[in-house]
N, C-alpha and C. Protein backbone atom coordinates (compact mmCIF):
# COMPACT_ATOMS: atom_id res chain seq x y z
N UNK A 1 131.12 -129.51 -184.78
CA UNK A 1 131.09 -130.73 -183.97
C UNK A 1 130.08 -130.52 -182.84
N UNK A 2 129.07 -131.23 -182.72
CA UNK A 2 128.23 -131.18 -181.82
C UNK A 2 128.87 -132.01 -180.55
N UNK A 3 127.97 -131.27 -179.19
CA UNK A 3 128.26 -131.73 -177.66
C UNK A 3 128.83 -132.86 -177.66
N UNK A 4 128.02 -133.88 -178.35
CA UNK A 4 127.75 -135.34 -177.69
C UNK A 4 129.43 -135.88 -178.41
N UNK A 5 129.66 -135.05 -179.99
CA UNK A 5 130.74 -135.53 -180.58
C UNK A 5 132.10 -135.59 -179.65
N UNK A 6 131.76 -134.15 -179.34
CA UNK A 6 133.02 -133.44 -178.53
C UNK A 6 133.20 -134.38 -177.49
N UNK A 7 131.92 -134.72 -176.39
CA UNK A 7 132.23 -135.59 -175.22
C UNK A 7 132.72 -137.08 -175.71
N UNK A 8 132.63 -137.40 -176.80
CA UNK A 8 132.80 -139.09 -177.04
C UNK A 8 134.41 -138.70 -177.44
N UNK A 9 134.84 -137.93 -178.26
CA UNK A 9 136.36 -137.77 -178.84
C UNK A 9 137.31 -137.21 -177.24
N UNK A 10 136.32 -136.45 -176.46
CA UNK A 10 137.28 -136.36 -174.93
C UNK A 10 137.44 -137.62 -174.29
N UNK A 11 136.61 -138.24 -174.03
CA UNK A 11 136.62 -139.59 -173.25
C UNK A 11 137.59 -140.23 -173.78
N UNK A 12 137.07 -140.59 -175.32
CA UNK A 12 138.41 -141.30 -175.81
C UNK A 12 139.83 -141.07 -175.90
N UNK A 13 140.02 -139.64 -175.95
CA UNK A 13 141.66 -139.23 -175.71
C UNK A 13 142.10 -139.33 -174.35
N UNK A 14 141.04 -139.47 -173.41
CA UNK A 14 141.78 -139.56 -171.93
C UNK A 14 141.58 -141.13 -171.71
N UNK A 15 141.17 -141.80 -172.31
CA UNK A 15 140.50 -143.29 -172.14
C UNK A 15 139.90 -143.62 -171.29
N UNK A 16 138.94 -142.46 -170.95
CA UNK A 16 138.22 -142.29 -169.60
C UNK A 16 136.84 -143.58 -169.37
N UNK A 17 136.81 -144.33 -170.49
CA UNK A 17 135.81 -145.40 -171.10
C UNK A 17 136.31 -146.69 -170.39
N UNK A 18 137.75 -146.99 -170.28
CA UNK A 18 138.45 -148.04 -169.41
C UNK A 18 137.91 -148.74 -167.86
N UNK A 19 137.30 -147.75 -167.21
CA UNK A 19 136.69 -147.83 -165.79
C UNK A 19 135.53 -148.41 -165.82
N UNK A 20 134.74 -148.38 -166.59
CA UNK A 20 133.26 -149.21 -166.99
C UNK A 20 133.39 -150.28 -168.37
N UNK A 21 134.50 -149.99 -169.27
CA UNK A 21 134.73 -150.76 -170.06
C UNK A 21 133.02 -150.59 -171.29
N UNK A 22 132.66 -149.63 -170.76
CA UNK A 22 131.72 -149.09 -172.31
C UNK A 22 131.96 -148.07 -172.78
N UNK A 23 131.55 -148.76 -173.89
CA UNK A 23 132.22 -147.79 -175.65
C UNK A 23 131.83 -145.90 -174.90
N UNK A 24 132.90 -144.87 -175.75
CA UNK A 24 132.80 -143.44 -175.84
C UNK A 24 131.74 -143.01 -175.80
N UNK A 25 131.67 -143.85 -177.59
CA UNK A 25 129.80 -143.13 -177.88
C UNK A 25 128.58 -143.43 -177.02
N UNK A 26 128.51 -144.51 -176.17
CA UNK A 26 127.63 -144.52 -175.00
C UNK A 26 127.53 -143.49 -173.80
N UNK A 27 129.11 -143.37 -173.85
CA UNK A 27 129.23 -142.49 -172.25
C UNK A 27 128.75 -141.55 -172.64
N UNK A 28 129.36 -140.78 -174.10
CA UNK A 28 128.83 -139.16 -174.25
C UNK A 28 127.09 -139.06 -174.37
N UNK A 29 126.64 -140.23 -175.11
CA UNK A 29 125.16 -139.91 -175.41
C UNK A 29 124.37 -139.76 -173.63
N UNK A 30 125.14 -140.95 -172.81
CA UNK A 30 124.44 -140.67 -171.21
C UNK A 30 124.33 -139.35 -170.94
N UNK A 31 125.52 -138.82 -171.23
CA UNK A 31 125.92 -137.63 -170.87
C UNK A 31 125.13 -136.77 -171.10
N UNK A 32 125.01 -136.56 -172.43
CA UNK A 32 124.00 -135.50 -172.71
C UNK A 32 122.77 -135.55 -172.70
N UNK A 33 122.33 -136.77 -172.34
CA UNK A 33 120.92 -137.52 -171.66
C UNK A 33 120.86 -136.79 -170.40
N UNK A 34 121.68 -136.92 -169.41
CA UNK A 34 121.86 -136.32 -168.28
C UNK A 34 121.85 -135.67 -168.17
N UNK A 35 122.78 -134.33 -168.89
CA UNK A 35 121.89 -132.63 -169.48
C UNK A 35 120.30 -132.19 -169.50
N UNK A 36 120.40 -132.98 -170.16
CA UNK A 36 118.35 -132.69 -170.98
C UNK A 36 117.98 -133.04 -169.76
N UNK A 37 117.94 -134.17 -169.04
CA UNK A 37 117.31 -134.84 -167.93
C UNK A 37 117.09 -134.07 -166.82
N UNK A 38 118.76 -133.16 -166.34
CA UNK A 38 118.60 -132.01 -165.59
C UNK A 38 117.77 -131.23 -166.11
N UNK A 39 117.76 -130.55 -167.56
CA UNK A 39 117.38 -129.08 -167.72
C UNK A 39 115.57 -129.14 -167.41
N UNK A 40 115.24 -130.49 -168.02
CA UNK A 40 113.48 -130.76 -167.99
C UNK A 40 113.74 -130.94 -165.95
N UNK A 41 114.27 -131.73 -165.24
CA UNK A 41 114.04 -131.12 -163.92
C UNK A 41 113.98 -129.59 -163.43
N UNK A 42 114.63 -129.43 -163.85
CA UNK A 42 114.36 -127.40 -163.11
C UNK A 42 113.30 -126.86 -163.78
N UNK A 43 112.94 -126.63 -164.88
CA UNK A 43 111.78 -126.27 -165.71
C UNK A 43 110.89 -127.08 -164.67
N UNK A 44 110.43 -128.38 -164.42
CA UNK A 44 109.50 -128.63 -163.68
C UNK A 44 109.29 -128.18 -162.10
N UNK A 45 110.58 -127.99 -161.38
CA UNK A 45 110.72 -127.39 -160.49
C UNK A 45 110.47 -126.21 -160.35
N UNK A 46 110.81 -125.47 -161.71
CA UNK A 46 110.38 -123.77 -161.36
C UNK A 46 108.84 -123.46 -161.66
N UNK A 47 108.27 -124.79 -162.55
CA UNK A 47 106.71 -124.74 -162.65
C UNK A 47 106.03 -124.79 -161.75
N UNK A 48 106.53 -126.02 -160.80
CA UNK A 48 106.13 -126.43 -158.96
C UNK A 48 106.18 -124.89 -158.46
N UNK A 49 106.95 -124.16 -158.64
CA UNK A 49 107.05 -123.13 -157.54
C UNK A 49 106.07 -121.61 -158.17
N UNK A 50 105.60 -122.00 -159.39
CA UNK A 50 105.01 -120.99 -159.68
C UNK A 50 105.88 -119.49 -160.92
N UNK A 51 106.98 -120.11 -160.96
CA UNK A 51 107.86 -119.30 -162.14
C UNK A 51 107.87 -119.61 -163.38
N UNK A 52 108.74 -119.09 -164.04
CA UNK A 52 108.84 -118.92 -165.53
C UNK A 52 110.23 -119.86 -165.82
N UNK A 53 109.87 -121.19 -166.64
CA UNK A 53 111.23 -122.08 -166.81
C UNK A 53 112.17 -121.50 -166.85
N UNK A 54 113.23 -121.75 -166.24
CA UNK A 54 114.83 -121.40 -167.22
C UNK A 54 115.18 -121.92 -168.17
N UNK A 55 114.50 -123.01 -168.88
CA UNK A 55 114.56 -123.44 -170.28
C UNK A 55 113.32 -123.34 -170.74
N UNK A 56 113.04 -122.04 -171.42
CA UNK A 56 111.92 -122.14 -171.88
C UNK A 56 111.96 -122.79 -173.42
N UNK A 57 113.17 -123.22 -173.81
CA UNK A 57 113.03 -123.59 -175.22
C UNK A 57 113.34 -125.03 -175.39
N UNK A 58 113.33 -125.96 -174.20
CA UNK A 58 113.69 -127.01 -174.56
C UNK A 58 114.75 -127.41 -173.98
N UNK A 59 115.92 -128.62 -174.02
CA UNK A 59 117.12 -128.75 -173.34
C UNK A 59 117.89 -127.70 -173.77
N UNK A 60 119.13 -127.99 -173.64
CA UNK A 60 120.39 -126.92 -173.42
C UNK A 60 120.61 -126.80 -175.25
N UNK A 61 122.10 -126.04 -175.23
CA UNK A 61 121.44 -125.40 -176.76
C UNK A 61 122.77 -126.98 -177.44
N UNK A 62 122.29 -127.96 -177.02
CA UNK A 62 123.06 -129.14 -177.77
C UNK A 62 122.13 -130.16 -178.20
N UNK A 63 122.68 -130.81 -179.26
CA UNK A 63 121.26 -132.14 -179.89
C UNK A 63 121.65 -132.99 -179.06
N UNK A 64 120.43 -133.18 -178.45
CA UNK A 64 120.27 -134.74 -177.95
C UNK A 64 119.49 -135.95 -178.74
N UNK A 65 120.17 -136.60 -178.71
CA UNK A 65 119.20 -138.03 -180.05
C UNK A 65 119.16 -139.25 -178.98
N UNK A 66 117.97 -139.01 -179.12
CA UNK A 66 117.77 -140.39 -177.82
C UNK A 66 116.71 -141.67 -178.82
């Protein structure tokens, strides 16, 4: 079961989707949008400063399908 699965089947067992009233599978895909979104910020941040990414391979080790 991939990230995004796992976060859409948590949301839905806590019905954590009720407060915005959008679907699981939206919240989890933000979610892991929001992952990638962080991980490409620090990689650019550690480029700004002259270092070696902390993701040198890309986002985190989960599929993101955007």
């Amino acid at each position: 079961m991939s990230l995004r699965e796992e976060l859409q089947s948590t949301i839905n067992r806590h019905s954590a989707e009720h407060g915005s009233n959008t679907p699981d599978f939206i919240l989890a895909q933000y979610l892991t949008s929001c992952l990638a979104a962080f991980d490409e910020a620090v990689n650019a941040r550690e480029k700004w400063y002259g270092r070696e990414p902390r993701f040198p391979y890309g986002p985190g080790p989960f599929e993101v399908s955007r």
